[in-house]
C-alpha atoms as a PDB file:
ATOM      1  CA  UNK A   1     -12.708  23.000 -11.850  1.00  0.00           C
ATOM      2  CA  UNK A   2      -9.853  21.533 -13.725  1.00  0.00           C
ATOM      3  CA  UNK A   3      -9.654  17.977 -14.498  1.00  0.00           C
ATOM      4  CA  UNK A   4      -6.982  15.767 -12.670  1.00  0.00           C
ATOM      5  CA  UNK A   5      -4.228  15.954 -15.120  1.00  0.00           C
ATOM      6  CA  UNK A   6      -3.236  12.428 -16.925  1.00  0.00           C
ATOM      7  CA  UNK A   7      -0.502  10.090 -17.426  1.00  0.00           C
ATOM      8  CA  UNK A   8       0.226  11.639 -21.080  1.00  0.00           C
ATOM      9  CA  UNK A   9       0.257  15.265 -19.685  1.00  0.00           C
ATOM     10  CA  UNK A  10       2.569  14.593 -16.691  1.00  0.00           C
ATOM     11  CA  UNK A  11       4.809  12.901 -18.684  1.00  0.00           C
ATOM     12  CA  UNK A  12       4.634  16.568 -20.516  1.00  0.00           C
ATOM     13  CA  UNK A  13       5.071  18.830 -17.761  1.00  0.00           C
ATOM     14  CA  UNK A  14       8.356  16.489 -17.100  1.00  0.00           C
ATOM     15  CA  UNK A  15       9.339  17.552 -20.365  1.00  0.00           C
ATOM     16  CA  UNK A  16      10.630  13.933 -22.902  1.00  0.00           C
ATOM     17  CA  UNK A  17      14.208  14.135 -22.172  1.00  0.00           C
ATOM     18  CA  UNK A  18      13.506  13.390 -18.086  1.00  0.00           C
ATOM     19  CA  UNK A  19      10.723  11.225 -18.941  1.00  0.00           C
ATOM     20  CA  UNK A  20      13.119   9.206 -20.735  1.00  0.00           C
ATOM     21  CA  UNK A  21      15.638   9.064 -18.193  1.00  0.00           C
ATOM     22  CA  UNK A  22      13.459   8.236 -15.571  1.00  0.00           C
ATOM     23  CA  UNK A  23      11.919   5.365 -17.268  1.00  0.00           C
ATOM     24  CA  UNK A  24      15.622   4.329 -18.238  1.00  0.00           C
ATOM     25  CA  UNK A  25      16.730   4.803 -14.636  1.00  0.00           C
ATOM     26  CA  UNK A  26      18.923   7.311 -15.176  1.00  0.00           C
ATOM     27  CA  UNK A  27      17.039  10.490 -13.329  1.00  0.00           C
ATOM     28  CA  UNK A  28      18.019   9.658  -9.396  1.00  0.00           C
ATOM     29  CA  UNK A  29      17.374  11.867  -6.421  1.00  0.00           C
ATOM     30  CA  UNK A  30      19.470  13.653  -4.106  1.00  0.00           C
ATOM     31  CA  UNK A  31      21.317  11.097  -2.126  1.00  0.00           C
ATOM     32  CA  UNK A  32      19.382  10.352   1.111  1.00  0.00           C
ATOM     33  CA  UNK A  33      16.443   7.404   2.120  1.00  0.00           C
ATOM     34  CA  UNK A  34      16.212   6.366  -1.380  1.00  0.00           C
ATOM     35  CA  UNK A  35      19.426   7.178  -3.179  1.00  0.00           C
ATOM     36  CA  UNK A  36      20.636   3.476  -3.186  1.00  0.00           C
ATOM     37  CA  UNK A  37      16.994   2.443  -4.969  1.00  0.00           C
ATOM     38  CA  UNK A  38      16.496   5.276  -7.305  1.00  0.00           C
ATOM     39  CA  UNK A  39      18.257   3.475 -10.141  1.00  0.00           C
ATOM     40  CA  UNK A  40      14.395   2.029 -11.289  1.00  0.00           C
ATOM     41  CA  UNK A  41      13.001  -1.575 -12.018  1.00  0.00           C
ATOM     42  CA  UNK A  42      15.285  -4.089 -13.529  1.00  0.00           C
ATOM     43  CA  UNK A  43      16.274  -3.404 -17.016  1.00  0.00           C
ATOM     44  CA  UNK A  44      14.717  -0.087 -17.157  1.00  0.00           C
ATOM     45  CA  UNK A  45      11.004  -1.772 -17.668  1.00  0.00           C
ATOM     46  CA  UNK A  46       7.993   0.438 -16.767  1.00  0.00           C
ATOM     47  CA  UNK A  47       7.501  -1.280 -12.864  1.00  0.00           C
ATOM     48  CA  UNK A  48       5.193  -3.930 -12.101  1.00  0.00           C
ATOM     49  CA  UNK A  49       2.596  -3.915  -9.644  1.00  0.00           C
ATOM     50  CA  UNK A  50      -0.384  -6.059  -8.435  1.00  0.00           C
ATOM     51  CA  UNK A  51      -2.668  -4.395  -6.223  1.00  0.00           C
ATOM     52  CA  UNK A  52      -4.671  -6.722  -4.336  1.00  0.00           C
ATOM     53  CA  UNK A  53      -8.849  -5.831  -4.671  1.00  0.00           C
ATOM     54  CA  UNK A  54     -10.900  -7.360  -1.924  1.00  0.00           C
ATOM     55  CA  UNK A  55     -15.005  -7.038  -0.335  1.00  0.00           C
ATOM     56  CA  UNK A  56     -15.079  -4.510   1.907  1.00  0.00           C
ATOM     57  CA  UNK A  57     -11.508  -3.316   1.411  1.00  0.00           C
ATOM     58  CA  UNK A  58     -11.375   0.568   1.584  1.00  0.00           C
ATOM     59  CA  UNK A  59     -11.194   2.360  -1.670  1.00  0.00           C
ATOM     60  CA  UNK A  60      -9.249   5.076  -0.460  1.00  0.00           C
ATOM     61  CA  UNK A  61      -6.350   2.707   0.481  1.00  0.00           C
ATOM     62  CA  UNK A  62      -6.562   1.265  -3.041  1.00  0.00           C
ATOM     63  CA  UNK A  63      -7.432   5.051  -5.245  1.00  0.00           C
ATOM     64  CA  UNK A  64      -4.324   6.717  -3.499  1.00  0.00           C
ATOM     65  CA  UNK A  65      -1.365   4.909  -4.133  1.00  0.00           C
ATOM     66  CA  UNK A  66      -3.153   3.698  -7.587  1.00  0.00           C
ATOM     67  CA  UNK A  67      -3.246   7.482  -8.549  1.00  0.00           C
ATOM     68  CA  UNK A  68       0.513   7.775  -7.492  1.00  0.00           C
ATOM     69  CA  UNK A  69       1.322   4.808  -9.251  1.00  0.00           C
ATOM     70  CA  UNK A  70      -0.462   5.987 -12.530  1.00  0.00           C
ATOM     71  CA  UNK A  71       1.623   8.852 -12.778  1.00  0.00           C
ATOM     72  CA  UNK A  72       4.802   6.793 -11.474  1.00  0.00           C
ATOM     73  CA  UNK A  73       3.757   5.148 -15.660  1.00  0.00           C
ATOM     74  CA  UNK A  74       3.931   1.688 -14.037  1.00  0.00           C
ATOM     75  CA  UNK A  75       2.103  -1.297 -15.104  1.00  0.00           C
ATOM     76  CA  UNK A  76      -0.773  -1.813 -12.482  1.00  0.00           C
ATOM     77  CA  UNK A  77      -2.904  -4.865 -12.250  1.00  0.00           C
ATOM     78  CA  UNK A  78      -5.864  -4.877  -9.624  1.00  0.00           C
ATOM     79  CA  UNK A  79      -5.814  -8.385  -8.734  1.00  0.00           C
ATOM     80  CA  UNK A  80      -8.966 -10.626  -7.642  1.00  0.00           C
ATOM     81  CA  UNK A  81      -9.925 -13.785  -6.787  1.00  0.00           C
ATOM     82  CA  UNK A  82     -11.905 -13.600  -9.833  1.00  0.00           C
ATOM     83  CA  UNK A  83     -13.000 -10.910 -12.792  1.00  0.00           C
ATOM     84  CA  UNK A  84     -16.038 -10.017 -10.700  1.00  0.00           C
ATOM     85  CA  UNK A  85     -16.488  -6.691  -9.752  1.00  0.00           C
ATOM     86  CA  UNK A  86     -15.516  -5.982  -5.864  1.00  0.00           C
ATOM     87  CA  UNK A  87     -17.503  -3.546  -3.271  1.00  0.00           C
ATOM     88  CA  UNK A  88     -15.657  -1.413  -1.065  1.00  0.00           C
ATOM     89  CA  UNK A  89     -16.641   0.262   2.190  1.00  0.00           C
ATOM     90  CA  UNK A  90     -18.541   2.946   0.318  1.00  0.00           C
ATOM     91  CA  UNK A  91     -20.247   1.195  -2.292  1.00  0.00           C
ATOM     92  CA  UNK A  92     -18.100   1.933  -5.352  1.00  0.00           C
ATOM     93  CA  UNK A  93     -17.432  -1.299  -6.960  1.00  0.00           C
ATOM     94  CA  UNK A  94     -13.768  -2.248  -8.395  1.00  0.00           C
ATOM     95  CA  UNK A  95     -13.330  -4.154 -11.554  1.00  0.00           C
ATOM     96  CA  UNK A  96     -10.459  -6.561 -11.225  1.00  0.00           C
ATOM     97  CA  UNK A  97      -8.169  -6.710 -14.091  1.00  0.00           C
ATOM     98  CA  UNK A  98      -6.595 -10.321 -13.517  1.00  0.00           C
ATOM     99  CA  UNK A  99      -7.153 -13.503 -11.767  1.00  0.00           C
ATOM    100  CA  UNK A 100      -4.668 -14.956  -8.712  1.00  0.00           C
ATOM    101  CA  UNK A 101      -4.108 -17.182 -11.735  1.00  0.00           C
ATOM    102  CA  UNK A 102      -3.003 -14.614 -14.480  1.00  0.00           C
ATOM    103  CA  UNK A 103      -1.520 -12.289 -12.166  1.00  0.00           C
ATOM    104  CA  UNK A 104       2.528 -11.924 -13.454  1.00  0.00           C
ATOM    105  CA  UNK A 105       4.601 -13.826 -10.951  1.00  0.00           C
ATOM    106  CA  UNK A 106       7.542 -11.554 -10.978  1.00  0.00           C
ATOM    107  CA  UNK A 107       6.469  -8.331  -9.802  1.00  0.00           C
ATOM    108  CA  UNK A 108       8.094  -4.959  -8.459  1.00  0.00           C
ATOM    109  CA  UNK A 109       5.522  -4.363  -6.266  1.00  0.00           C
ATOM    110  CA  UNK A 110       2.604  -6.518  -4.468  1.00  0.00           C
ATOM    111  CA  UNK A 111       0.555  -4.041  -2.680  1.00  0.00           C
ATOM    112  CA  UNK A 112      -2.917  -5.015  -0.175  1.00  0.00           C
ATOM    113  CA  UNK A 113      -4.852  -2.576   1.111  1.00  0.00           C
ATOM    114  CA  UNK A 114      -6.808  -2.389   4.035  1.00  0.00           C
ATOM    115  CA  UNK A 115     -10.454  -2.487   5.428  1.00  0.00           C
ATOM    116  CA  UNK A 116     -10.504  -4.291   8.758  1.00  0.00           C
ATOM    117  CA  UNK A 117     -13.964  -5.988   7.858  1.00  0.00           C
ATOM    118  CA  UNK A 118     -12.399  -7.278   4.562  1.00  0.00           C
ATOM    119  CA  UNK A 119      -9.161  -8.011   6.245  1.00  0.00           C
ATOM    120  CA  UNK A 120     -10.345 -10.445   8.726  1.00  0.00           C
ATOM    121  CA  UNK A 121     -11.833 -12.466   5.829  1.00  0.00           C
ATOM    122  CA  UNK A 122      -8.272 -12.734   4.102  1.00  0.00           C
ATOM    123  CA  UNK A 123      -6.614 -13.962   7.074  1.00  0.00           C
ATOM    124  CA  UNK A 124      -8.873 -16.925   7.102  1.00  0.00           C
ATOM    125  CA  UNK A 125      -8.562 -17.555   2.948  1.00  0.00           C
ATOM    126  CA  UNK A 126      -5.950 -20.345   2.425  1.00  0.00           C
ATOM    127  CA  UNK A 127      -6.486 -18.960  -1.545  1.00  0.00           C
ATOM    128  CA  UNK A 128      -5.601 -15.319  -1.049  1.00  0.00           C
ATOM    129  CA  UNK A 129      -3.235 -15.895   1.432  1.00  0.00           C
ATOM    130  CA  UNK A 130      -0.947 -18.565  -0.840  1.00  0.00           C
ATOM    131  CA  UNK A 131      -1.591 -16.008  -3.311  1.00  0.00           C
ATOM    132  CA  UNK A 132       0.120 -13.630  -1.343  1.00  0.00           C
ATOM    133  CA  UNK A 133       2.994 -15.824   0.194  1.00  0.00           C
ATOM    134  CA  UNK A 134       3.819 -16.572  -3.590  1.00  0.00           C
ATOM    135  CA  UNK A 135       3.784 -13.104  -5.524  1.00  0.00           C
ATOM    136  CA  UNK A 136       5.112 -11.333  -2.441  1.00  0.00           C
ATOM    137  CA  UNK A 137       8.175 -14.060  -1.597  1.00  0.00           C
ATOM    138  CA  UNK A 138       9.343 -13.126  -5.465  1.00  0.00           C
ATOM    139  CA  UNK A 139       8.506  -9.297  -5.230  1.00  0.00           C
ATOM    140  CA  UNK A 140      10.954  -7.210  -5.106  1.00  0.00           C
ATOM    141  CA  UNK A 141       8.555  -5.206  -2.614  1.00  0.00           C
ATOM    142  CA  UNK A 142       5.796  -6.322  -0.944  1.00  0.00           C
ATOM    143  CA  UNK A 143       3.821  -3.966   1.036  1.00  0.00           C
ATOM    144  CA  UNK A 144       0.167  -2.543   2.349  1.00  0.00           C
ATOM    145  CA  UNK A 145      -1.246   0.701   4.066  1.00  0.00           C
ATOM    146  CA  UNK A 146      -3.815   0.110   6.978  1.00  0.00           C
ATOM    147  CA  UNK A 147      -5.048  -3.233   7.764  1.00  0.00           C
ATOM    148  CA  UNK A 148      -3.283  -4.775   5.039  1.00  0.00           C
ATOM    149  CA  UNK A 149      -0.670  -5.501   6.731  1.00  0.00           C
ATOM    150  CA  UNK A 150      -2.325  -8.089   9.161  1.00  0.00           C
ATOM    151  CA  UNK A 151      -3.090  -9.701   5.874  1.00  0.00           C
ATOM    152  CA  UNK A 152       0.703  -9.872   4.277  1.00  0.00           C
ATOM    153  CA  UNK A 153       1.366 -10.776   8.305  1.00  0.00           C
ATOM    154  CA  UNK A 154      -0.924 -13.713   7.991  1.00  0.00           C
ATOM    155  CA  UNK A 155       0.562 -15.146   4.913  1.00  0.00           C
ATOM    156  CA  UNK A 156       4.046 -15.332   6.427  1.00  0.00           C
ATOM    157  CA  UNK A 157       5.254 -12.659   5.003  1.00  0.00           C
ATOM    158  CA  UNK A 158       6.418 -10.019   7.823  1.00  0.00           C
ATOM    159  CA  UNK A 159       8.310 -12.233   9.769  1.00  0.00           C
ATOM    160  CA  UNK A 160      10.927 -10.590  11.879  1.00  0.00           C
ATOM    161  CA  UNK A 161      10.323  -7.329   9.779  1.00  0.00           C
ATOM    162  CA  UNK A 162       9.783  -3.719  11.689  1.00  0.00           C
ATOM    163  CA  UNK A 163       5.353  -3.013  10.343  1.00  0.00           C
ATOM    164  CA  UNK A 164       3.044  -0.369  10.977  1.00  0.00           C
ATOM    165  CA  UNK A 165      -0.491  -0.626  10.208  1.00  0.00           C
ATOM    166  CA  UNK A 166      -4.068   1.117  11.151  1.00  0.00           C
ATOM    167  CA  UNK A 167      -3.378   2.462  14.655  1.00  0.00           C
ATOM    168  CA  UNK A 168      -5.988   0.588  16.628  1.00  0.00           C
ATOM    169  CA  UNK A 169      -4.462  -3.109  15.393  1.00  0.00           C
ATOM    170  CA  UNK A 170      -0.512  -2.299  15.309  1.00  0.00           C
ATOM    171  CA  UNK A 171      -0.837  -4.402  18.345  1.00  0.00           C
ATOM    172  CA  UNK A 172      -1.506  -7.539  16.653  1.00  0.00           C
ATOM    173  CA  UNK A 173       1.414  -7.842  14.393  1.00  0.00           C
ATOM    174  CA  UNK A 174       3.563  -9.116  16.851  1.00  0.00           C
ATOM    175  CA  UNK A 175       1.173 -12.341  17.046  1.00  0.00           C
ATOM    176  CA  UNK A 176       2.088 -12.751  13.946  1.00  0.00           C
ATOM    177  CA  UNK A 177       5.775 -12.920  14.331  1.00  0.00           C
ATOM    178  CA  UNK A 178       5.962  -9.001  12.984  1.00  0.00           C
ATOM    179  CA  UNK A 179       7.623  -5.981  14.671  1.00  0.00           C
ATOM    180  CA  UNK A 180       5.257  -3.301  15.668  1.00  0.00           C
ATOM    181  CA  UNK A 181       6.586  -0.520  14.869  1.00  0.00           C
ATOM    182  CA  UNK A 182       4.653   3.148  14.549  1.00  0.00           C
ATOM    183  CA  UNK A 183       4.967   5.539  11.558  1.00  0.00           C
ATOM    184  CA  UNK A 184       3.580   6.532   8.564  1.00  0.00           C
ATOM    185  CA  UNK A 185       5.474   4.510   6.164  1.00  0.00           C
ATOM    186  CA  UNK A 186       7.779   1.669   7.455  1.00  0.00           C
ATOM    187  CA  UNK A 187      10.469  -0.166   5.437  1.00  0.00           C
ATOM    188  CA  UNK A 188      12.187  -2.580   6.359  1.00  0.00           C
ATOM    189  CA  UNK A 189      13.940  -4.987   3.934  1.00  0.00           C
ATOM    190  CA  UNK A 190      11.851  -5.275   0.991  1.00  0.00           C
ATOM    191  CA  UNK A 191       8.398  -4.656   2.773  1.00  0.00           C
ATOM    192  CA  UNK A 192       6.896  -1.747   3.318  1.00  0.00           C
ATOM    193  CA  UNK A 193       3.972  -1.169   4.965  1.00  0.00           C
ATOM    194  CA  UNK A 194       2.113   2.327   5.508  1.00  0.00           C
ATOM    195  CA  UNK A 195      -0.681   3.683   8.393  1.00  0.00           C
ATOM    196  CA  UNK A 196      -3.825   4.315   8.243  1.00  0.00           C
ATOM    197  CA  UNK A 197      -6.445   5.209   5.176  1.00  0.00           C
ATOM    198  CA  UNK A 198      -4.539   8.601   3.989  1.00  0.00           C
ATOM    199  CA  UNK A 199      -1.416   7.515   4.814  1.00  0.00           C
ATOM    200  CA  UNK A 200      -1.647   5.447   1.312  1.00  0.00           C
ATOM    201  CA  UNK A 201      -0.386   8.705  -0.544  1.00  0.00           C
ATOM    202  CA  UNK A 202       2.667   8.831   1.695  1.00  0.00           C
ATOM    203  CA  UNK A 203       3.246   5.413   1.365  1.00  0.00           C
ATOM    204  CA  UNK A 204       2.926   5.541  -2.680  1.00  0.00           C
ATOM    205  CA  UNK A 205       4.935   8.663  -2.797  1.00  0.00           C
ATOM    206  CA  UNK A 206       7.721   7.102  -1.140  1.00  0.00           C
ATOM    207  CA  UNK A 207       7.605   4.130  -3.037  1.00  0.00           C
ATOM    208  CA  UNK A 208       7.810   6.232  -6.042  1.00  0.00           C
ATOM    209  CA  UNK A 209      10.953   7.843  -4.771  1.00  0.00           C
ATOM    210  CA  UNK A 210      11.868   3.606  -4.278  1.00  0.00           C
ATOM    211  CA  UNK A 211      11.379   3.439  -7.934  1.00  0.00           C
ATOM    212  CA  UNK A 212      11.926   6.043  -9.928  1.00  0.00           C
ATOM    213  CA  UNK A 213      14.065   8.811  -7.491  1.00  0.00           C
ATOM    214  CA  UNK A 214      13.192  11.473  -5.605  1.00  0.00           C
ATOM    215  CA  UNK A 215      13.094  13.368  -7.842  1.00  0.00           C
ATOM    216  CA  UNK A 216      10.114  11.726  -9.658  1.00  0.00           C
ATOM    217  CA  UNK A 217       8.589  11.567  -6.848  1.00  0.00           C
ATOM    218  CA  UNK A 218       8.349  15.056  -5.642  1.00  0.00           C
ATOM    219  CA  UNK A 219       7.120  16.151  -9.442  1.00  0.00           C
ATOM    220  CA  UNK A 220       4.111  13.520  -8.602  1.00  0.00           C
ATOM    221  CA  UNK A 221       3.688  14.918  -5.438  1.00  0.00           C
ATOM    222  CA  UNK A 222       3.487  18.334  -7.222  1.00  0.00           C
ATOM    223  CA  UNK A 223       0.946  17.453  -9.844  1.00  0.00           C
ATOM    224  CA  UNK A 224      -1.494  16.124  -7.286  1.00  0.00           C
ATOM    225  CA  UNK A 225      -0.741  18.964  -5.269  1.00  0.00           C
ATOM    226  CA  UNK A 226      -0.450  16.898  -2.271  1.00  0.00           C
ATOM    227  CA  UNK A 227       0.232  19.694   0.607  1.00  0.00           C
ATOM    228  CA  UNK A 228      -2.159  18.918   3.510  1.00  0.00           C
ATOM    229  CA  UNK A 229      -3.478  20.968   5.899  1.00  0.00           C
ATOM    230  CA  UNK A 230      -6.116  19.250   8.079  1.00  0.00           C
ATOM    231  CA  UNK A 231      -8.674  21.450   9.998  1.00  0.00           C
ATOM    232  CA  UNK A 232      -7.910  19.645  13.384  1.00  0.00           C
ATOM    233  CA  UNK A 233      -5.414  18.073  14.943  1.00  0.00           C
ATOM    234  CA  UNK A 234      -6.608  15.396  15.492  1.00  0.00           C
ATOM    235  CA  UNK A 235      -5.280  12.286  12.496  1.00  0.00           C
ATOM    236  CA  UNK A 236      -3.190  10.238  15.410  1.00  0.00           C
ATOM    237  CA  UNK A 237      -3.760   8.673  18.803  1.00  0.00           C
ATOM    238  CA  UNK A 238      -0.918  10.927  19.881  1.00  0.00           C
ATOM    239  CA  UNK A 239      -2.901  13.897  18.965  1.00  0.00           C
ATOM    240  CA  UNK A 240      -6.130  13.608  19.329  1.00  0.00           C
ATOM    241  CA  UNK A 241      -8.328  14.032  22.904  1.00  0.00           C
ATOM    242  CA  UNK A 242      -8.176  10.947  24.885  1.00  0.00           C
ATOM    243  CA  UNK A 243     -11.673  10.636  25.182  1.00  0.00           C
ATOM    244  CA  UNK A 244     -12.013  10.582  21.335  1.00  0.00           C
ATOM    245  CA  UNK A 245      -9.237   7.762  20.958  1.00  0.00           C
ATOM    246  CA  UNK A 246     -10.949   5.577  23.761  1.00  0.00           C
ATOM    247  CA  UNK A 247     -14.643   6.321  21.757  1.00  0.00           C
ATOM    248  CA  UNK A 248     -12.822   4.629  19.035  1.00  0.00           C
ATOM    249  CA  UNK A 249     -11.443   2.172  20.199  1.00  0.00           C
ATOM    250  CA  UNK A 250     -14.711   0.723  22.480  1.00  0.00           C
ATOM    251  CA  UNK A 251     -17.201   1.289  19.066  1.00  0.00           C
ATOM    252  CA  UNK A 252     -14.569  -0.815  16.941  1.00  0.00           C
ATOM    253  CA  UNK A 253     -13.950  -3.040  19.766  1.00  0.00           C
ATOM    254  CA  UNK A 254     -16.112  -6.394  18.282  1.00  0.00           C
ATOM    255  CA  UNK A 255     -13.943  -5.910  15.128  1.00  0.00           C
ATOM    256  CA  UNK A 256     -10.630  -5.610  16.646  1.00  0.00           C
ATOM    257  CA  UNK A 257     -11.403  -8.430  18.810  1.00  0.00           C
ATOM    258  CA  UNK A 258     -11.828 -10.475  15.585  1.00  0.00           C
ATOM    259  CA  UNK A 259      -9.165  -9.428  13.891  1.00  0.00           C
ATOM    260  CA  UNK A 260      -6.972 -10.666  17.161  1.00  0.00           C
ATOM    261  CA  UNK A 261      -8.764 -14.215  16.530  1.00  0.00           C
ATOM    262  CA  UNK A 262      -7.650 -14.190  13.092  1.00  0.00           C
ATOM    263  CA  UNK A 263      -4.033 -13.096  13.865  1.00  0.00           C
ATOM    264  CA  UNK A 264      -3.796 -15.821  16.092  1.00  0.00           C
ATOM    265  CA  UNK A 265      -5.464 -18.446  14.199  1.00  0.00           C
ATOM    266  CA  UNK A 266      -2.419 -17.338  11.673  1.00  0.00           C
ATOM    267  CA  UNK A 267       0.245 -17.460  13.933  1.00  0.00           C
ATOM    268  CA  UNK A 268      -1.095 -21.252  14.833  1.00  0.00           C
ATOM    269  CA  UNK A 269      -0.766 -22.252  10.954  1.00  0.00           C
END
């Protein structure tokens, strides 16, 4: 099988000249969703972004928009509370790169990821959480897929803005001051939050459109030959049998029920 093709070979197959360009902010997409942000970071720099790496976050929310933002050439740092190496739900440790401390305080992009287990413990950590009301109040964007969002909600930072999150705990934004609102990628002025697990690619792929212009994007989405086709229909509440959404629901029922303490333990600070 052929290896996942890297940053120095995409930049390749989009040949120097558009490489270039897009770096400089001069290769924009069609005009549509992401017309009026396709003109790149400020001053052409390579974006910033801080992904957030936390126990029992899941890895797929982090290794999906990480591979999109690889290719997008941006600067990624996976942020912890320390250097020590993080486990996620299946076992694969993460290696932070910085500290809350070193992290750059003017980034494009803070992004959190999810893991309802994990995310619980973040809305209860005054450390994380100031760590996130600081580097996301100066962000140009800061955003989450799944749970992740009850954790940017918790640190004050999706206040009166439209967020989606994991299905079974879009309820609880609203506790938070957040509007609920269902979809796969929300935006809504300078957050954006994405759905559950796979939704991360989505979520990444748009922001790369955000950054770099459609354009850009779609090449990424090309290379990682993104082009799903599940076996069942059955990825959404909306979709899937009844019986199988309430089976859900009643087996993750002790952790939802947390996560609802949490929220509103956060709403009370």
């Amino acid at each position: 099988m052929d290896s996942p093709m890297n940053r120095r070979e995409f930049a390749g197959v989009l040949g120097t000249s558009a490489l270039l360009g897009a770096i400089s902010g001069s290769v924009a997409g069609p005009a549509g969703a992401h017309a009026a942000d396709a003109q790149g970071p400020p001053s052409g720099k390579r974006p910033s972004i801080a992904m957030l790496v936390h126990p029992d976050m899941i890895l797929l929310d982090l290794a999906g928009p990480q591979t999109v933002f690889s290719l997008l050439m941006a600067e990624v740092h996976l942020v912890g509370k320390s250097l020590a190496p993080v486990a996620t739900d299946v076992g694969i440790r993460v290696q932070p790169t910085v500290t809350f401390t070193d992290c750059p305080q003017n980034l494009d992009v803070l992004f959190v990821p999810g893991g309802l287990r994990g995310t619980i413990k973040l809305m209860d950590d005054p450390e994380t959480l100031a760590f996130l009301a600081d580097r996301g109040q100066r962000a140009r964007y800061a955003t989450s897929v799944c749970t992740g969002s009850l954790a940017l909600a918790a640190a004050g930072l999706l206040r009166g803005h439209r967020a989606t999150s994991h299905w079974y705990v879009r309820h609880l934004l609203p506790i938070m001051g957040a509007v609920e609102s269902p979809g796969r990628v929300v935006e809504d002025r300078g957050r954006i939050t994405g759905g559950g697990v796979t939704a991360g690619i989505d979520f990444g792929l748009y922001l790369a459109a955000k950054l770099r212009g459609e354009d850009y994007a779609r090449r990424i989405q090309l290379v990682i030959e993104y082009d799903p086709a599940p076996p069942f229909a059955s990825g959404s509440p909306e979709r899937a049998d009844p019986a199988a959404v309430e089976d859900v629901r009643q087996r993750r029922a002790p952790l939802i029920k947390a996560a609802e303490a949490a929220a509103r333990r956060a709403a009370a600070r």
